[in-house]
C-alpha atoms as a PDB file:
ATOM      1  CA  UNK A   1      64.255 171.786  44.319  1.00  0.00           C
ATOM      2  CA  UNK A   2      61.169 173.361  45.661  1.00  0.00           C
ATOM      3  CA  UNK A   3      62.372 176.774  44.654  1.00  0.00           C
ATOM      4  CA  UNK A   4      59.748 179.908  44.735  1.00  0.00           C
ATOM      5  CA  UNK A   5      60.393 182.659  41.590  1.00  0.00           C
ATOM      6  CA  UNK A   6      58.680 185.241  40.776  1.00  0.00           C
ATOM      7  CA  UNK A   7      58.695 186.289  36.687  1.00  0.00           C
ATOM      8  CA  UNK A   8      58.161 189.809  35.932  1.00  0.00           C
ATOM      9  CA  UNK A   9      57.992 189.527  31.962  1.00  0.00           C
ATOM     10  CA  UNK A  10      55.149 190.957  29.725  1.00  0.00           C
ATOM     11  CA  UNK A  11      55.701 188.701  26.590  1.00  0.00           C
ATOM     12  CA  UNK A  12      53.695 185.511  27.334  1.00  0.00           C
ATOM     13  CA  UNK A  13      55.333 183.479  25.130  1.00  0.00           C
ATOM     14  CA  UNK A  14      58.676 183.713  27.510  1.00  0.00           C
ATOM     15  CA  UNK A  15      56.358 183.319  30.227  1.00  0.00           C
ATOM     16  CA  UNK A  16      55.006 180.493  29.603  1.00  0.00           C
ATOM     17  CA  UNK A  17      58.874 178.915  28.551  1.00  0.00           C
ATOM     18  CA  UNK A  18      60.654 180.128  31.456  1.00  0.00           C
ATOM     19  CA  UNK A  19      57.062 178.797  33.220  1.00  0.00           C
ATOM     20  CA  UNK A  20      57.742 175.052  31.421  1.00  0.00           C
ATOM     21  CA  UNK A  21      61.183 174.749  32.390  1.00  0.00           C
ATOM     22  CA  UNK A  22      61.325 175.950  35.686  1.00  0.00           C
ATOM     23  CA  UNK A  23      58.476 173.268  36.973  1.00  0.00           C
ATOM     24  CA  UNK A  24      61.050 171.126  35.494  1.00  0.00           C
ATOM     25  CA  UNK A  25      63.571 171.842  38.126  1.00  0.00           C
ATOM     26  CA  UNK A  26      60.800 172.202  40.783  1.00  0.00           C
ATOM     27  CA  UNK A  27      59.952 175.226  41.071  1.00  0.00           C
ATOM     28  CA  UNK A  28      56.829 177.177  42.210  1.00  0.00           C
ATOM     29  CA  UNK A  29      56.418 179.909  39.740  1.00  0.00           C
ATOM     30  CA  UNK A  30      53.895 183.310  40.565  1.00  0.00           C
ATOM     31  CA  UNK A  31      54.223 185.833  36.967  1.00  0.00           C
ATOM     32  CA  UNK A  32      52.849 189.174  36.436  1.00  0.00           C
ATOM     33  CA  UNK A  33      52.924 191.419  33.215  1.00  0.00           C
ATOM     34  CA  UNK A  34      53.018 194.811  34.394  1.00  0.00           C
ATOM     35  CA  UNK A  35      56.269 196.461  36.474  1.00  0.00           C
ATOM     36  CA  UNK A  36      54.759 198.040  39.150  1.00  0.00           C
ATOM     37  CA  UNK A  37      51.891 195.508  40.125  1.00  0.00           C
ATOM     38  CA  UNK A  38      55.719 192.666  39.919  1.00  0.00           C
ATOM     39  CA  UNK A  39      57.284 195.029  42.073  1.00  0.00           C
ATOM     40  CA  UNK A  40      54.493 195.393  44.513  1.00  0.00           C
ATOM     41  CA  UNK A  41      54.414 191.171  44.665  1.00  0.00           C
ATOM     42  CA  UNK A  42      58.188 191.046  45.300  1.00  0.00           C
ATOM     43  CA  UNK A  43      57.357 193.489  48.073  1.00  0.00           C
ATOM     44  CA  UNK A  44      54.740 191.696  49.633  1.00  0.00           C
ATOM     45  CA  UNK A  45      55.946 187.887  49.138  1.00  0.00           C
ATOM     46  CA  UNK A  46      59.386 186.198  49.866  1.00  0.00           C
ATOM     47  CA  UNK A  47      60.964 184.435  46.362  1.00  0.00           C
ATOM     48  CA  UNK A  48      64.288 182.390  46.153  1.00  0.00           C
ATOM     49  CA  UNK A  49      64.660 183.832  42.750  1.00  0.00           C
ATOM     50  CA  UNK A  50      62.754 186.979  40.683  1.00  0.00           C
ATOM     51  CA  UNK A  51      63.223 187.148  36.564  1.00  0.00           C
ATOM     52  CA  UNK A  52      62.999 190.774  35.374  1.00  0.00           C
ATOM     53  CA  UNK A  53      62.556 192.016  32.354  1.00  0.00           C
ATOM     54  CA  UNK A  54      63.632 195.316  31.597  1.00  0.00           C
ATOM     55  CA  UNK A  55      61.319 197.030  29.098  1.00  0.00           C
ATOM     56  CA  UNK A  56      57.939 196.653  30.906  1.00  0.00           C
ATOM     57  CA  UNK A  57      54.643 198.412  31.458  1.00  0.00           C
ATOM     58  CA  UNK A  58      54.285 200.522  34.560  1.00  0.00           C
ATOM     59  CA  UNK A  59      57.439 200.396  35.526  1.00  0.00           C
ATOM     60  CA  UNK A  60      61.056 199.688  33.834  1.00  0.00           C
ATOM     61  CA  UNK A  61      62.825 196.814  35.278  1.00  0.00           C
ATOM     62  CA  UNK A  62      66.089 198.411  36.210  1.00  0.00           C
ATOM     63  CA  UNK A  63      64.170 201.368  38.413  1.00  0.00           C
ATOM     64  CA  UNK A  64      61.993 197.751  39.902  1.00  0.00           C
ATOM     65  CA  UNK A  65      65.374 195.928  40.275  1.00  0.00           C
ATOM     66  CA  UNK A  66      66.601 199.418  42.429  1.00  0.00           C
ATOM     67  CA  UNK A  67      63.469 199.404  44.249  1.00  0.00           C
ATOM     68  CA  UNK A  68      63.953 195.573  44.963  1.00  0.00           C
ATOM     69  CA  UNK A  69      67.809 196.417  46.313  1.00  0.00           C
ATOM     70  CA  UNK A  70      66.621 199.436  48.727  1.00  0.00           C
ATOM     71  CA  UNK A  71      64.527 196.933  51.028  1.00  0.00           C
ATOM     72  CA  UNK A  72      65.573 193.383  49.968  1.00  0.00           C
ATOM     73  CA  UNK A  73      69.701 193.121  49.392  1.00  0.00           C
ATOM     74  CA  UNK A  74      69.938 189.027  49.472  1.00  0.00           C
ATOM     75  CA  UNK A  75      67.144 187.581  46.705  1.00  0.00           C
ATOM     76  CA  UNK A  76      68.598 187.005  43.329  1.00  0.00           C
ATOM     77  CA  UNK A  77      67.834 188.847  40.374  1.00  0.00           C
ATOM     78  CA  UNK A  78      68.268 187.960  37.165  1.00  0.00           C
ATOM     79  CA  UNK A  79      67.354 190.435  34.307  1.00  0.00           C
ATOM     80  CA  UNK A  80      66.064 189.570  30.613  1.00  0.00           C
ATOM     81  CA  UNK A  81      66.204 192.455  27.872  1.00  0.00           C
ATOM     82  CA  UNK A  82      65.981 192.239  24.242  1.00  0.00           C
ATOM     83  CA  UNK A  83      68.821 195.288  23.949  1.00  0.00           C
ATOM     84  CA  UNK A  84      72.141 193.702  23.594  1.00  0.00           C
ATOM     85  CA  UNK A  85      74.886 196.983  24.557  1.00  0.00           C
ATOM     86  CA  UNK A  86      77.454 196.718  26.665  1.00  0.00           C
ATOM     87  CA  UNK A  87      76.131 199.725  28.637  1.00  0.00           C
ATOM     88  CA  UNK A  88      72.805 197.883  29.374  1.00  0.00           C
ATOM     89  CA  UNK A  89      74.762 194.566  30.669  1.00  0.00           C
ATOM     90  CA  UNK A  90      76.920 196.898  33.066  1.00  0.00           C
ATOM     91  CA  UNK A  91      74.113 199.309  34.321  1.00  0.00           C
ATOM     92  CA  UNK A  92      71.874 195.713  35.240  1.00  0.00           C
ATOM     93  CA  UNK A  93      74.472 194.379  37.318  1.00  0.00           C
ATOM     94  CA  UNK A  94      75.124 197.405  38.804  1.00  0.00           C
ATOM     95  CA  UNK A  95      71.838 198.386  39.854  1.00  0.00           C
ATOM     96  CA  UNK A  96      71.835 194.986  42.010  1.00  0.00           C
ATOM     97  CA  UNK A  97      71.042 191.950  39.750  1.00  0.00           C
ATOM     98  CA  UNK A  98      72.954 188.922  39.957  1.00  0.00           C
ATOM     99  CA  UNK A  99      72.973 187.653  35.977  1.00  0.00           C
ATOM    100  CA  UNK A 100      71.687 189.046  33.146  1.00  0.00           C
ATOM    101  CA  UNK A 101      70.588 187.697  29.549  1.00  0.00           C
ATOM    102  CA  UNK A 102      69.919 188.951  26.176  1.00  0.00           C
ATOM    103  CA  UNK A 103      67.249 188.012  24.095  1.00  0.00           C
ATOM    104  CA  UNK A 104      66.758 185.996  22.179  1.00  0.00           C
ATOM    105  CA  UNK A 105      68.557 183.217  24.945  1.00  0.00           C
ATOM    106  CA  UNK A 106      68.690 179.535  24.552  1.00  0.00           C
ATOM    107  CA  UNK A 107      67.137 177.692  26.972  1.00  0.00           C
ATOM    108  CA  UNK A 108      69.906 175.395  28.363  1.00  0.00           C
ATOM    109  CA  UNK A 109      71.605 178.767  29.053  1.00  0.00           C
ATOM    110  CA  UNK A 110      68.836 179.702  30.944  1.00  0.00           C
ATOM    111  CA  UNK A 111      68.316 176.249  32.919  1.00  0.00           C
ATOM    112  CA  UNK A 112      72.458 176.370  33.765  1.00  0.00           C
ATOM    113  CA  UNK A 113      72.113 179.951  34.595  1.00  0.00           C
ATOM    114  CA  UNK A 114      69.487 179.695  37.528  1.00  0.00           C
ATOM    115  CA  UNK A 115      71.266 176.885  38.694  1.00  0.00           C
ATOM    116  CA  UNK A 116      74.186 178.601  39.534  1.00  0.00           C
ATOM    117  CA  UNK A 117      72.153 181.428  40.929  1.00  0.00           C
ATOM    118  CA  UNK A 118      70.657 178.451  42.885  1.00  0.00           C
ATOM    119  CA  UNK A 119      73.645 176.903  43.780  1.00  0.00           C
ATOM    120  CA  UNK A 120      75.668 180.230  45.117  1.00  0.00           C
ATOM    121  CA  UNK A 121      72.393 181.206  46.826  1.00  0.00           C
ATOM    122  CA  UNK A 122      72.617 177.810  48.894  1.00  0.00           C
ATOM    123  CA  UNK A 123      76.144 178.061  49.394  1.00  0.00           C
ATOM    124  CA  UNK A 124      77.527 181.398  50.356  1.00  0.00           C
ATOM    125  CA  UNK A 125      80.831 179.791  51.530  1.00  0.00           C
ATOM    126  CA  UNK A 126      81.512 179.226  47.658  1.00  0.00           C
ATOM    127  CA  UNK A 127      82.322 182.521  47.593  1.00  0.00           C
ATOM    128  CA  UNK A 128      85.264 182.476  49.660  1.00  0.00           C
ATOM    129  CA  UNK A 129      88.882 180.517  48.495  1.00  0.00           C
ATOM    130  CA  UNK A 130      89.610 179.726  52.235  1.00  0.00           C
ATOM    131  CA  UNK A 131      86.913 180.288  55.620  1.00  0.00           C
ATOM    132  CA  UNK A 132      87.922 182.284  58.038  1.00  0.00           C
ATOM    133  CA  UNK A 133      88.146 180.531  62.227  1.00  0.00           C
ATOM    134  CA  UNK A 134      85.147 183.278  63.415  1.00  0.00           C
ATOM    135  CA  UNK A 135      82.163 184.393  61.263  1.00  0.00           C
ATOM    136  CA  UNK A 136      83.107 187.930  62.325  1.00  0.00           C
ATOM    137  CA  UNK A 137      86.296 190.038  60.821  1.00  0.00           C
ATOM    138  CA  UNK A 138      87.700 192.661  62.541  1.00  0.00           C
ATOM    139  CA  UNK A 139      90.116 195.203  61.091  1.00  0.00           C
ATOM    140  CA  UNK A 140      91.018 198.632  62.747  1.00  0.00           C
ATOM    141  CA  UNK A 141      87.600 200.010  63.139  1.00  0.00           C
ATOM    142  CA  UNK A 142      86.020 197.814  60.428  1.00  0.00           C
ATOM    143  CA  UNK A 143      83.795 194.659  61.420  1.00  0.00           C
ATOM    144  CA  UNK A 144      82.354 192.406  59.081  1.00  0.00           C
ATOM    145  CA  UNK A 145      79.894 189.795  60.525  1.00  0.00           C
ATOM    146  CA  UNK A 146      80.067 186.563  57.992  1.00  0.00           C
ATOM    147  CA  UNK A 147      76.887 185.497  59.157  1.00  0.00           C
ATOM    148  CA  UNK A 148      74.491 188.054  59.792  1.00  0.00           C
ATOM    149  CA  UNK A 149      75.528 189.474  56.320  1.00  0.00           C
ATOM    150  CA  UNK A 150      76.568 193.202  58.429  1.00  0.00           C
ATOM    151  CA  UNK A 151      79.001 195.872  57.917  1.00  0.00           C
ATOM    152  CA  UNK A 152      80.103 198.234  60.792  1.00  0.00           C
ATOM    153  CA  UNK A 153      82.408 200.676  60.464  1.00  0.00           C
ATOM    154  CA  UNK A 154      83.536 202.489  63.797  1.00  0.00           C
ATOM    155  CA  UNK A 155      80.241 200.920  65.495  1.00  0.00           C
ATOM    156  CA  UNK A 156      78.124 202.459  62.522  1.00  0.00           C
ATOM    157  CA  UNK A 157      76.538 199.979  60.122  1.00  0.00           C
ATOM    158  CA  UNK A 158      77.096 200.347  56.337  1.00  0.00           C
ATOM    159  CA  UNK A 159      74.715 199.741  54.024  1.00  0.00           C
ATOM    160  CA  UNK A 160      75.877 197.148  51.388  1.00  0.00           C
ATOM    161  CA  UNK A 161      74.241 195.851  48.154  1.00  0.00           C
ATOM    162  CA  UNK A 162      74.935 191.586  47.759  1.00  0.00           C
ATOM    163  CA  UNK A 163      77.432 191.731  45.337  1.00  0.00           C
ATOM    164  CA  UNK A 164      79.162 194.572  47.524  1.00  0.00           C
ATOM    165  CA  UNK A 165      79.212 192.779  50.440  1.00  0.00           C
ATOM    166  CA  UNK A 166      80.228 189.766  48.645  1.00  0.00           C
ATOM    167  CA  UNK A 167      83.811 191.224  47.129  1.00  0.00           C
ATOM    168  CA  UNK A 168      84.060 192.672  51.185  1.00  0.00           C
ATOM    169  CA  UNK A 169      83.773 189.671  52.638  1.00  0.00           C
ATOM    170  CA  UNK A 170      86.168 187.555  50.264  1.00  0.00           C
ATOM    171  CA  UNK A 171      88.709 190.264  50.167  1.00  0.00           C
ATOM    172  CA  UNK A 172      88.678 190.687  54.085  1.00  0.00           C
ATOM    173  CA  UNK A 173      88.798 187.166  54.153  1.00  0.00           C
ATOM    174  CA  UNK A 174      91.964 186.487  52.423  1.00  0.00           C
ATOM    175  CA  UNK A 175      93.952 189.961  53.448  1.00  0.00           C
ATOM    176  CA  UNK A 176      96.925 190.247  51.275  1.00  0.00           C
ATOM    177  CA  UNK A 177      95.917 188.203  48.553  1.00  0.00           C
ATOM    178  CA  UNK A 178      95.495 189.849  44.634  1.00  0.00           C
ATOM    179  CA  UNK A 179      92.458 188.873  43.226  1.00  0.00           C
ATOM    180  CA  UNK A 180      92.122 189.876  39.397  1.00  0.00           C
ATOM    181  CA  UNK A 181      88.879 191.412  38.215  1.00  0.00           C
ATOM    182  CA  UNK A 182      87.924 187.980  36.000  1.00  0.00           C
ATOM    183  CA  UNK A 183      88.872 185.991  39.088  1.00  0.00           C
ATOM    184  CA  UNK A 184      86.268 188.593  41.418  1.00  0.00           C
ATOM    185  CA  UNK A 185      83.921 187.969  38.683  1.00  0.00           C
ATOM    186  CA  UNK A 186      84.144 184.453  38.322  1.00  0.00           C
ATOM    187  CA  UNK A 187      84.172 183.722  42.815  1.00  0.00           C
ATOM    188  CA  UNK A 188      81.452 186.770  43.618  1.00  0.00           C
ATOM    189  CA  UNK A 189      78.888 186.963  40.354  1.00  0.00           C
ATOM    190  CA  UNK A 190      79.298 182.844  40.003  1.00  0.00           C
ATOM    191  CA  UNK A 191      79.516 183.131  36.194  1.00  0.00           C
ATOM    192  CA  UNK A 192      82.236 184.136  33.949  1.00  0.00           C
ATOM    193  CA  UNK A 193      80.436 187.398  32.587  1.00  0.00           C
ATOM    194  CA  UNK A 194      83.594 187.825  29.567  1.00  0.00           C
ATOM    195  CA  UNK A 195      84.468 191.129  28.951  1.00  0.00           C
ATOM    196  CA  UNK A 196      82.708 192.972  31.816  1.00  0.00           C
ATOM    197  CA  UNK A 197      85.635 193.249  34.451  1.00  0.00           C
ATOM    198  CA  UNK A 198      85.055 196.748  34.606  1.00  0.00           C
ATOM    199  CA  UNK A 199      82.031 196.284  36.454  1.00  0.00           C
ATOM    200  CA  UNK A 200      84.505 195.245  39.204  1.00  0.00           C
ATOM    201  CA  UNK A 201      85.838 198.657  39.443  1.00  0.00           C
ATOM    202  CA  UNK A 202      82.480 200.336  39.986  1.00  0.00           C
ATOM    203  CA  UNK A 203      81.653 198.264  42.662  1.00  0.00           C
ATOM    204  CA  UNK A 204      85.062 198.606  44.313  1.00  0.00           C
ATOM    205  CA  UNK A 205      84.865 202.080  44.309  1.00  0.00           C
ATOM    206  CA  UNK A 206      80.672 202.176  45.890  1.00  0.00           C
ATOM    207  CA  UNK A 207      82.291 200.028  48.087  1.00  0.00           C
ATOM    208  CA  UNK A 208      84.998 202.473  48.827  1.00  0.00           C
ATOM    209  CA  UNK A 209      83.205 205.233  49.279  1.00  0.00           C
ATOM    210  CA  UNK A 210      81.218 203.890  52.058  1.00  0.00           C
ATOM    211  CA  UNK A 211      84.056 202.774  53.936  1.00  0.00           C
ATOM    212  CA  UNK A 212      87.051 204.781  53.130  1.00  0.00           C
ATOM    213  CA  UNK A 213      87.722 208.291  54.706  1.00  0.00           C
ATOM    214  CA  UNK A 214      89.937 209.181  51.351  1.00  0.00           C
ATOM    215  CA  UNK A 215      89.169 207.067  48.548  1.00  0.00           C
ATOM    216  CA  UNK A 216      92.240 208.366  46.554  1.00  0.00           C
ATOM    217  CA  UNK A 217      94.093 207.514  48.741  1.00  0.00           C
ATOM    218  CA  UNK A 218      91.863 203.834  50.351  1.00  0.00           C
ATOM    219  CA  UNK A 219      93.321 201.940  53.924  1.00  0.00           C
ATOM    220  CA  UNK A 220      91.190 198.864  53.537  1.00  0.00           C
ATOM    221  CA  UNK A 221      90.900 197.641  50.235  1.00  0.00           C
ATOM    222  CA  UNK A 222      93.611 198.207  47.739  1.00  0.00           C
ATOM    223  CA  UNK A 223      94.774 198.297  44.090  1.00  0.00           C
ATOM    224  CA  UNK A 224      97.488 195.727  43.025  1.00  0.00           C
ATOM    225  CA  UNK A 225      98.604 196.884  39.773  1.00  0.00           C
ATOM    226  CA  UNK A 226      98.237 195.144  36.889  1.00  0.00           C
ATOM    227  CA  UNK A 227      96.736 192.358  38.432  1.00  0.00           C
ATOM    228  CA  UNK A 228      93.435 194.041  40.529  1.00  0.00           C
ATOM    229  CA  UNK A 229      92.922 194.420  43.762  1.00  0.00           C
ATOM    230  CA  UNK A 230      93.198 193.464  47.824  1.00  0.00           C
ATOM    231  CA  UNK A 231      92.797 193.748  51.187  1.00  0.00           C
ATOM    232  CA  UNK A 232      95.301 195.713  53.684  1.00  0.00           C
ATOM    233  CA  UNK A 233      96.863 192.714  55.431  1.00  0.00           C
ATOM    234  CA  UNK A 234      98.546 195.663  57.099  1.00  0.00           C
ATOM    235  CA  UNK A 235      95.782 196.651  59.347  1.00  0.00           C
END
């Protein structure tokens, strides 16, 4: 697989697993204890994948995995905590990681977890039911360029986080078609996170305030009700 991952993770004993099973699937594996000396690395080197813990020294991993997203929107994250609440699941994927697992994990959940993270990572076109003819989708003053990964809106770029850019691009792509929260989950995250659809809605609505001139009111992406949401095949 020949996969590079970084491990920011102060408990050696999950170190030194996650370390075992990784060289199992091929991977090159670089680890580091303390938050801000992992954040610095992530900075400084390129990694197909970076495991975060969230309670670390020097730095927290959720203000890391925020750092991480300002600079760097496309490498994986996937966050370890020992705190099971709801609230803690939501506010990781938020912040810009792509899974997240709770402690104590087993590790064939681990092993099938980076593979998917793997897998969507080496095959963004998963992502989408049906490709669009051009990499580039134009709609009334909004461009979205497949492959470059870029948002313009009236010859401005937007800024996007992956998982953002991810529910743009498969809406935009199918235009008209209802797409429930489970089913965004399931096609944008790559895993069926149960009971969190309503981290859907707080992307959608990042997504449309940074697009939308009203977003009470949103021309581009909009709410089917009681089924979730779509693009405006009107446009």
């Amino acid at each position: 697989m020949d996969k590079k991952v970084l491990i920011i993770e102060d408990d050696a004993n999950i170190v030194e697993l996650l370390t075992i099973h990784l060289y199992d699937l091929g991977c090159r594996i670089v680890s580091e204890t303390n938050g801000q000396k992992g954040l610095a690395i992530a900075k400084e080197e390129q990694f197909d994948l970076i495991i975060l813990d969230i309670m670390l020294p020097g730095l927290n991993g959720m203000e890391i995995c925020r750092k991480i997203r300002q600079t760097d929107r496309l490498t994986p994250i996937l966050m370890l905590t020992a705190k099971s609440e709801e609230i803690d699941k939501v506010m990781g994927l938020e912040t810009g990681a792509d899974d997240y697992l709770t402690k104590p994990f087993s590790v064939r959940e681990f092993i099938a977890r980076v593979k998917v993270i793997f897998r969507r990572k080496e095959d963004s076109d998963a992502l989408q039911d049906a490709a669009p003819a051009s990499s580039v989708i134009t709609y009334s003053g909004l461009e979205i360029d497949l492959d470059k990964r870029k948002v313009t809106l009236n010859n401005m770029r937007v800024e996007l986080s992956p998982r953002e850019f991810e529910l743009m691009a498969l809406l935009a792509s199918n235009p008209g078609k209802s797409y429930s929260r489970k089913r965004l989950l399931n096609l944008v995250w790559g895993y069926d996170f149960e009971g969190y659809e309503h981290t859907v809605n707080s992307h959608i609505n990042r997504l449309r305030g940074k697009i939308e001139d009203d977003v009470s009111n949103p021309k581009y992406i909009l709410t089917t009700w009681g089924v979730g949401y779509r693009f405006n095949e009107e446009l």
